[in-house]
N, C-alpha and C. Protein backbone atom coordinates (compact mmCIF):
# COMPACT_ATOMS: atom_id res chain seq x y z
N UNK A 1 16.85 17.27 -1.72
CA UNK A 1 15.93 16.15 -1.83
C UNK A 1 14.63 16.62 -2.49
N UNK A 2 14.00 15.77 -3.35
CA UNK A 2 12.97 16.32 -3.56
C UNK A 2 11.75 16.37 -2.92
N UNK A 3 11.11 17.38 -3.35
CA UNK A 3 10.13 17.76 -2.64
C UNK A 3 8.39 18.17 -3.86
N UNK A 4 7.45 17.76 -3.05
CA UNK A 4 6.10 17.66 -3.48
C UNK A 4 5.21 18.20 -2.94
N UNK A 5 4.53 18.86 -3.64
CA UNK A 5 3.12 19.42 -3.90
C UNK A 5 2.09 18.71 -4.00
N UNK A 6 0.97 18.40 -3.31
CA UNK A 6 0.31 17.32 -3.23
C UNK A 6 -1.49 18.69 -3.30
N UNK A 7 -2.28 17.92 -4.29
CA UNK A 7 -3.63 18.53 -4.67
C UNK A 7 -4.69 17.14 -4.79
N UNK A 8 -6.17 17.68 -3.88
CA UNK A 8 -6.95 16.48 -4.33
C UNK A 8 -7.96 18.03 -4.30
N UNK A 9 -8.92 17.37 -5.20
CA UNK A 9 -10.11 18.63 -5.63
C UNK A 9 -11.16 17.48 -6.65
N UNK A 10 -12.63 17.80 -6.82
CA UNK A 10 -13.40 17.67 -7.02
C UNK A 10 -13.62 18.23 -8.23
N UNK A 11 -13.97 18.13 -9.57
CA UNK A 11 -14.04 18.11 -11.00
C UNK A 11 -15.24 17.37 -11.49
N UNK A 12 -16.40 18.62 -12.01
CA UNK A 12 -17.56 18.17 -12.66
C UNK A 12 -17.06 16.29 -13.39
N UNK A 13 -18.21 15.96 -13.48
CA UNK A 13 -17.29 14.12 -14.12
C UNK A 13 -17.65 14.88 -15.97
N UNK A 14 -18.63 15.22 -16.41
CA UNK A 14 -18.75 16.16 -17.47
C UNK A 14 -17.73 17.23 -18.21
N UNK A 15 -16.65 17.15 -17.08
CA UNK A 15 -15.90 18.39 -17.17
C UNK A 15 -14.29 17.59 -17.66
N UNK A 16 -14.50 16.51 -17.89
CA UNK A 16 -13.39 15.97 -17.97
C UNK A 16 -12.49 16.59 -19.27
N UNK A 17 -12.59 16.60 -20.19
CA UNK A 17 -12.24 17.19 -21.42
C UNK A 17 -11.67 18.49 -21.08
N UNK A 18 -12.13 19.19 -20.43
CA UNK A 18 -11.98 21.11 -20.20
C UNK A 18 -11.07 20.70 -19.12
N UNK A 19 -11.26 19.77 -18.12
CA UNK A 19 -10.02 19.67 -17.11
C UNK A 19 -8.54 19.21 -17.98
N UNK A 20 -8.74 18.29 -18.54
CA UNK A 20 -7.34 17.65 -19.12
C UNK A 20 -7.09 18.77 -19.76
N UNK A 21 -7.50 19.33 -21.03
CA UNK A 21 -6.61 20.99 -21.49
C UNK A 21 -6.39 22.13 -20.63
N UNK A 22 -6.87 22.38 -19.14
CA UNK A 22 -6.71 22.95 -18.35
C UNK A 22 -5.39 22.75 -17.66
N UNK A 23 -5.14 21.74 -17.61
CA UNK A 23 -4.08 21.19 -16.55
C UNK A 23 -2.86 20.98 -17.45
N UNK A 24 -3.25 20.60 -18.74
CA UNK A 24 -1.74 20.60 -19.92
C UNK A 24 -1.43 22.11 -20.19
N UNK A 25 -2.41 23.27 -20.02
CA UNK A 25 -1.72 24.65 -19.86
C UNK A 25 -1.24 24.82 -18.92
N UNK A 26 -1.82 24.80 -17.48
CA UNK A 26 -1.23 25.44 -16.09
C UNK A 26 0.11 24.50 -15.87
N UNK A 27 -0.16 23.05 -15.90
CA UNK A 27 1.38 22.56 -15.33
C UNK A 27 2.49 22.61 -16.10
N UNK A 28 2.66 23.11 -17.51
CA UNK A 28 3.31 23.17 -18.61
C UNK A 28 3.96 24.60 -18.27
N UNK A 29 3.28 25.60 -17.48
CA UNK A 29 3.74 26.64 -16.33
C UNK A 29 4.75 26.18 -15.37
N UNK A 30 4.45 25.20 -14.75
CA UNK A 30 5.05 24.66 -13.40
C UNK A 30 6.38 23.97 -14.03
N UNK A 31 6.48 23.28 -14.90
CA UNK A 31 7.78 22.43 -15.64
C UNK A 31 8.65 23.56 -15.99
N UNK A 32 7.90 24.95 -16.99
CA UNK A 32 8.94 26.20 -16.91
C UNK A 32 9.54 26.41 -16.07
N UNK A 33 8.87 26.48 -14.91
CA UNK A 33 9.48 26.88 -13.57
C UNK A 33 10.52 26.34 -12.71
N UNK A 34 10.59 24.87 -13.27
CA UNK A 34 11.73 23.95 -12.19
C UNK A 34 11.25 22.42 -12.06
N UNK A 35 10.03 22.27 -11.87
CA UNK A 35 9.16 20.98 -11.83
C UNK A 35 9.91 19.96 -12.77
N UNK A 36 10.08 18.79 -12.11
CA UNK A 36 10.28 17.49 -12.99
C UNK A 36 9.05 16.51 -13.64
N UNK A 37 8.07 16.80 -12.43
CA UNK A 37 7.23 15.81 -12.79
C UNK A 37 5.84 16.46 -12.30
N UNK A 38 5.03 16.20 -13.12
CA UNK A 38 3.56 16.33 -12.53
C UNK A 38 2.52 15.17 -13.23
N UNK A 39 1.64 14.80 -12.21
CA UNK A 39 0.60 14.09 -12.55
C UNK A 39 -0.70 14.43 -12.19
N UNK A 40 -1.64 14.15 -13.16
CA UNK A 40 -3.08 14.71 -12.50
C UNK A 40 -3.73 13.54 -13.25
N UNK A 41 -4.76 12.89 -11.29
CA UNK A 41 -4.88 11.84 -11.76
C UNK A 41 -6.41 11.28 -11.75
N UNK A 42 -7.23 11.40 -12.59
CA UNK A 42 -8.45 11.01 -12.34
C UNK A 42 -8.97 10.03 -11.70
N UNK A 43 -9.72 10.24 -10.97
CA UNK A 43 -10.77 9.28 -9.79
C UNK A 43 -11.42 8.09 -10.69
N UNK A 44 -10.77 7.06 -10.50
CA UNK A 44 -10.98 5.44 -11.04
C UNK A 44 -12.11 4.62 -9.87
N UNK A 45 -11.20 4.41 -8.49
CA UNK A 45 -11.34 3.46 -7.38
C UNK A 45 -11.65 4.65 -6.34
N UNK A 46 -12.56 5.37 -6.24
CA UNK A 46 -12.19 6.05 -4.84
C UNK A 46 -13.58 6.20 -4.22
N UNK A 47 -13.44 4.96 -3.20
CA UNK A 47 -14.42 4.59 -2.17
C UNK A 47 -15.15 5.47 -1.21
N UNK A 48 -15.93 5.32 -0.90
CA UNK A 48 -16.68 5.96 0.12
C UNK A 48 -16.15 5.51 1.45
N UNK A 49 -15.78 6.52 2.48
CA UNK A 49 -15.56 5.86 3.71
C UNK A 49 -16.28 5.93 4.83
N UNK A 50 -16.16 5.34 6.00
CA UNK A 50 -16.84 5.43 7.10
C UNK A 50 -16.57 6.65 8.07
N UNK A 51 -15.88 7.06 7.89
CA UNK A 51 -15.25 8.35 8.68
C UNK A 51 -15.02 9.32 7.85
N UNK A 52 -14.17 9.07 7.12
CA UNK A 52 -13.73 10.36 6.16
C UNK A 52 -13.33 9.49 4.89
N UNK A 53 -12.83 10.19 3.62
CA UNK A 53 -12.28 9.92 2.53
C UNK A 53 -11.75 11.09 1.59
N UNK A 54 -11.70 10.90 0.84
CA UNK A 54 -10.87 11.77 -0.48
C UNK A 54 -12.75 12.48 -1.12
N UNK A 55 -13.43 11.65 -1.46
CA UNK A 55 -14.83 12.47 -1.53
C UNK A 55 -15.23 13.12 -0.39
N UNK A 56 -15.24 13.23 0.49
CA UNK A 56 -15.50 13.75 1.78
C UNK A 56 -14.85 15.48 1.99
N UNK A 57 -13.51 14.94 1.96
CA UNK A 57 -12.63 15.63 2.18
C UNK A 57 -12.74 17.24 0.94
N UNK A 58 -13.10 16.79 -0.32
CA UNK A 58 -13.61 18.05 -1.01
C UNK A 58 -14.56 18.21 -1.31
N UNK A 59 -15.75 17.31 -0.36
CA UNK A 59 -16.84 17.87 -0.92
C UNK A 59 -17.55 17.59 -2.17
N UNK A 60 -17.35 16.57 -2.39
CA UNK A 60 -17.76 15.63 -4.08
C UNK A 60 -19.09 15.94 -3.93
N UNK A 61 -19.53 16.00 -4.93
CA UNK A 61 -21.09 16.33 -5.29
C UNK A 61 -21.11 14.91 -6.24
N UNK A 62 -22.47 14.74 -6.40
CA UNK A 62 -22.74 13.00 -6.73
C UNK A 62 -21.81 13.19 -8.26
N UNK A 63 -22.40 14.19 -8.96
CA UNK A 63 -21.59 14.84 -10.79
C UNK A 63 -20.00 14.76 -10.89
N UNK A 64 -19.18 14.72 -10.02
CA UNK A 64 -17.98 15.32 -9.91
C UNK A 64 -17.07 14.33 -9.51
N UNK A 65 -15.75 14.07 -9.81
CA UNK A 65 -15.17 13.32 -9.82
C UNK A 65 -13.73 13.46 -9.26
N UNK A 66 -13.12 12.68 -7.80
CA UNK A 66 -12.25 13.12 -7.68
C UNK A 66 -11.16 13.46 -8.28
N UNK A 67 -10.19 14.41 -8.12
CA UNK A 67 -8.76 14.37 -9.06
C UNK A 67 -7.40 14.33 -7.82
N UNK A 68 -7.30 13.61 -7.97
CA UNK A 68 -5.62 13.51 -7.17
C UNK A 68 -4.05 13.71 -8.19
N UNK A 69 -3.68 15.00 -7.62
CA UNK A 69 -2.29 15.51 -8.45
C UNK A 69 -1.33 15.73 -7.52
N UNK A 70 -0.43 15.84 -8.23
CA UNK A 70 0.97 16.06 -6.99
C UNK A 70 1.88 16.59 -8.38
N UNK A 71 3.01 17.97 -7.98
CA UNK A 71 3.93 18.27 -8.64
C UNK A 71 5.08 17.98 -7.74
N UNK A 72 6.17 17.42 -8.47
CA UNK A 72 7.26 17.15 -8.20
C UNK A 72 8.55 18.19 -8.68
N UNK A 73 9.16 18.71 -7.62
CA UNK A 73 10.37 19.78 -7.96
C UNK A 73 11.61 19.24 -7.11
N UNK A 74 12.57 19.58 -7.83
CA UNK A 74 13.78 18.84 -7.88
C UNK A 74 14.62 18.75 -6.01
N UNK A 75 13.79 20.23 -5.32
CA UNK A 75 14.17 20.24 -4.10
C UNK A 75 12.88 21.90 -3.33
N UNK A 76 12.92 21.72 -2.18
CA UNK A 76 12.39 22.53 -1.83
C UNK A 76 12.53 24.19 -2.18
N UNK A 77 13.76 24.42 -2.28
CA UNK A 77 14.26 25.68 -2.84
C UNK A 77 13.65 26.23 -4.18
N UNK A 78 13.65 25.33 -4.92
CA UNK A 78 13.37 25.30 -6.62
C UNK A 78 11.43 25.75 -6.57
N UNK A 79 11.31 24.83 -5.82
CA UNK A 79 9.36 25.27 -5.52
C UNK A 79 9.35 26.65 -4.71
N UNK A 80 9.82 27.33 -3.90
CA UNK A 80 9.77 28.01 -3.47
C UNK A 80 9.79 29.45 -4.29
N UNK A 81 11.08 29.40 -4.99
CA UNK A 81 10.89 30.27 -6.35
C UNK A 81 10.50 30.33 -7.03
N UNK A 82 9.56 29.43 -7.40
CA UNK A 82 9.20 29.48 -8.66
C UNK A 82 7.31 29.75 -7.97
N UNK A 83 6.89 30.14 -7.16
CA UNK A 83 5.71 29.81 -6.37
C UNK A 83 5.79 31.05 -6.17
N UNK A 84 6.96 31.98 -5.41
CA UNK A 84 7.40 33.17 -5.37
C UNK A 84 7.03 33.97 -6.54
N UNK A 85 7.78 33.54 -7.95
CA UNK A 85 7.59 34.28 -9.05
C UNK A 85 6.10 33.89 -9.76
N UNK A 86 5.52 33.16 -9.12
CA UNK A 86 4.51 32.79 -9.81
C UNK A 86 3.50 34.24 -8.94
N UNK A 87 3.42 34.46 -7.89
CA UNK A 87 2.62 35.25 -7.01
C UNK A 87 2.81 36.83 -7.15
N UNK A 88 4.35 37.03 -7.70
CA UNK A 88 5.07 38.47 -7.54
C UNK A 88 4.10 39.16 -9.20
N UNK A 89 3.40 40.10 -8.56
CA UNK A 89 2.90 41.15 -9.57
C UNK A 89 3.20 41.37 -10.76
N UNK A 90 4.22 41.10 -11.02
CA UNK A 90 4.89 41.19 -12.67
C UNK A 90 4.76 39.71 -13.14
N UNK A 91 4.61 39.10 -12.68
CA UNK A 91 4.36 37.62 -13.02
C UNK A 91 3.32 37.78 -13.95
N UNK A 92 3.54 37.33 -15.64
CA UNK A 92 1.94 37.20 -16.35
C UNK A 92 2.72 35.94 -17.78
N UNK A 93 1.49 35.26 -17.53
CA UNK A 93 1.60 33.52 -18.37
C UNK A 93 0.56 33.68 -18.80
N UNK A 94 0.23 33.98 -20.48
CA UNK A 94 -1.44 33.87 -20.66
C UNK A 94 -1.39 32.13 -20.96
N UNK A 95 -0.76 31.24 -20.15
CA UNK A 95 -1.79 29.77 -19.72
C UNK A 95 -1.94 29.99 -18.61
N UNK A 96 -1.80 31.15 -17.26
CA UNK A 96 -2.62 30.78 -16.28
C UNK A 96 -3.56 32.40 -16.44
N UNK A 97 -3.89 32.72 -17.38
CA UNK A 97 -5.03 33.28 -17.45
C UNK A 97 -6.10 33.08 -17.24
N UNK A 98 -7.32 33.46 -16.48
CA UNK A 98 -8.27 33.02 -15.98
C UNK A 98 -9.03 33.30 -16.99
N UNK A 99 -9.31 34.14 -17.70
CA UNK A 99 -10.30 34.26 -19.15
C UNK A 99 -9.83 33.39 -20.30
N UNK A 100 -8.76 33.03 -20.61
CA UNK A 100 -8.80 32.03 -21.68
C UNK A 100 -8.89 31.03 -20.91
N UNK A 101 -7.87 30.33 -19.55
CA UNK A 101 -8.42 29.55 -19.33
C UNK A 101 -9.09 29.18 -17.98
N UNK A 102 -10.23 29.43 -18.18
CA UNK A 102 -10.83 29.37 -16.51
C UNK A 102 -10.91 27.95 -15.87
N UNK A 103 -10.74 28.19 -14.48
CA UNK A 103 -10.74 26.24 -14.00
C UNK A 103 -12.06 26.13 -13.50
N UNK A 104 -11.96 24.72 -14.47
CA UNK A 104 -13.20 23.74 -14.83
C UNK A 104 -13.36 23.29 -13.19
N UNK A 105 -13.39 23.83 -12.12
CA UNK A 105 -13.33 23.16 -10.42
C UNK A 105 -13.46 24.58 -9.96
N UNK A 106 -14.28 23.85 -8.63
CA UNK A 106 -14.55 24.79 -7.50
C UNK A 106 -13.06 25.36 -6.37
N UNK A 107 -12.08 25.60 -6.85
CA UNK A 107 -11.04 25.90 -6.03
C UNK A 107 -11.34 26.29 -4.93
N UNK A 108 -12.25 26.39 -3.97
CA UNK A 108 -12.65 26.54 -2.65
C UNK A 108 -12.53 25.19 -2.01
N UNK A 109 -12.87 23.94 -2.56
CA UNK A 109 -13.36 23.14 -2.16
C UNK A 109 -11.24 22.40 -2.80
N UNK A 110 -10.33 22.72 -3.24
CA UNK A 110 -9.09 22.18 -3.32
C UNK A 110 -8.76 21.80 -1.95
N UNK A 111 -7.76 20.68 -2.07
CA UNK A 111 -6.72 20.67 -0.56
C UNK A 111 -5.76 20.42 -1.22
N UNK A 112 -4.75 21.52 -0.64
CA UNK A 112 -3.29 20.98 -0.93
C UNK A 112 -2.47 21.09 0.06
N UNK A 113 -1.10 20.84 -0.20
CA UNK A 113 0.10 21.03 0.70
C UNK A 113 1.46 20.42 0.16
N UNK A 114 2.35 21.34 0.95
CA UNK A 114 3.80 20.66 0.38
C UNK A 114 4.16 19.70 1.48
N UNK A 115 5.12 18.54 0.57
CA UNK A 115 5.44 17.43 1.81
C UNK A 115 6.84 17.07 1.18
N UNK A 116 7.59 16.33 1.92
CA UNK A 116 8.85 16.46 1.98
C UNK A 116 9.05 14.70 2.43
N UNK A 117 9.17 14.14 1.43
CA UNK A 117 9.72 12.72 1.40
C UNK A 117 10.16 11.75 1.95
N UNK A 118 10.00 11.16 2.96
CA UNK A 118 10.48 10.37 4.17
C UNK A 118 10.96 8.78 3.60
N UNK A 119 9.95 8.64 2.28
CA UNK A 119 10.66 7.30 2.07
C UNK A 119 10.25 7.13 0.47
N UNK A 120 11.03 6.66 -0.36
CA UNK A 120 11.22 6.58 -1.55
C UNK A 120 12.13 5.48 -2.09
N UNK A 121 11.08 4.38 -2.58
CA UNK A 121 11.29 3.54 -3.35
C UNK A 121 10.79 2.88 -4.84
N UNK A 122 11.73 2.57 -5.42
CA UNK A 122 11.74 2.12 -7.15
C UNK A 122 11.88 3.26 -7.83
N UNK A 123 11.81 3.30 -8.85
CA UNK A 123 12.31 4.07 -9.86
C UNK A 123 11.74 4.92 -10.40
């Protein structure tokens, strides 16, 4: 069954340009790897809440703009290896090079996690 990778993170709003060529190198990594689908999705509608929210949650600075992404791999197994070989020492991709391309985001301030599909509908 498939299975997802789910990312929300905070992105200068200035930074938009350097994020979109950032993310067409690194996930163009992840599709090598097994991935069917990825989306990275810029902050349109995303409200302020009374308790918590998606700005909250990473820490939005007034400049910065949420990003909500999720990679999609064909089953849990397939992410696992390829996450594996992405981490193992001999692993080298100059698109996830940090000197050509450094990320335009505070990766401290990312949340992610893998989740596993409970209900799936349309196409």
């Amino acid at each position: 069954m498939t299975y997802i990778d789910g990312f929300v993170f905070a992105v200068p709003t200035a930074n938009k340009q350097t994020f979109i060529a950032y993310a067409k190198s690194v996930d163009s990594v992840f599709i090598d790897l097994g991935a069917t689908r990825i989306l990275e999705c810029w902050g349109d509608d995303v409200k302020d809440g009374k308790v918590t929210d998606f700005r909250k949650a990473v820490q939005a600075k007034e400049d910065e703009t949420v990003v909500f992404s999720w990679i999609e791999w064909p089953d849990k197994e397939t992410r696992d290896r390829a996450m594996q070989k992405m981490m193992s020492p001999e692993f080298e991709d100059e698109r996830m090079d940090p000197e050509k391309y450094p990320m335009p985001f505070d990766g401290k301030r990312l949340v992610y996690g893998g989740f596993a599909p409970v209900v799936e509908m349309g196409g």
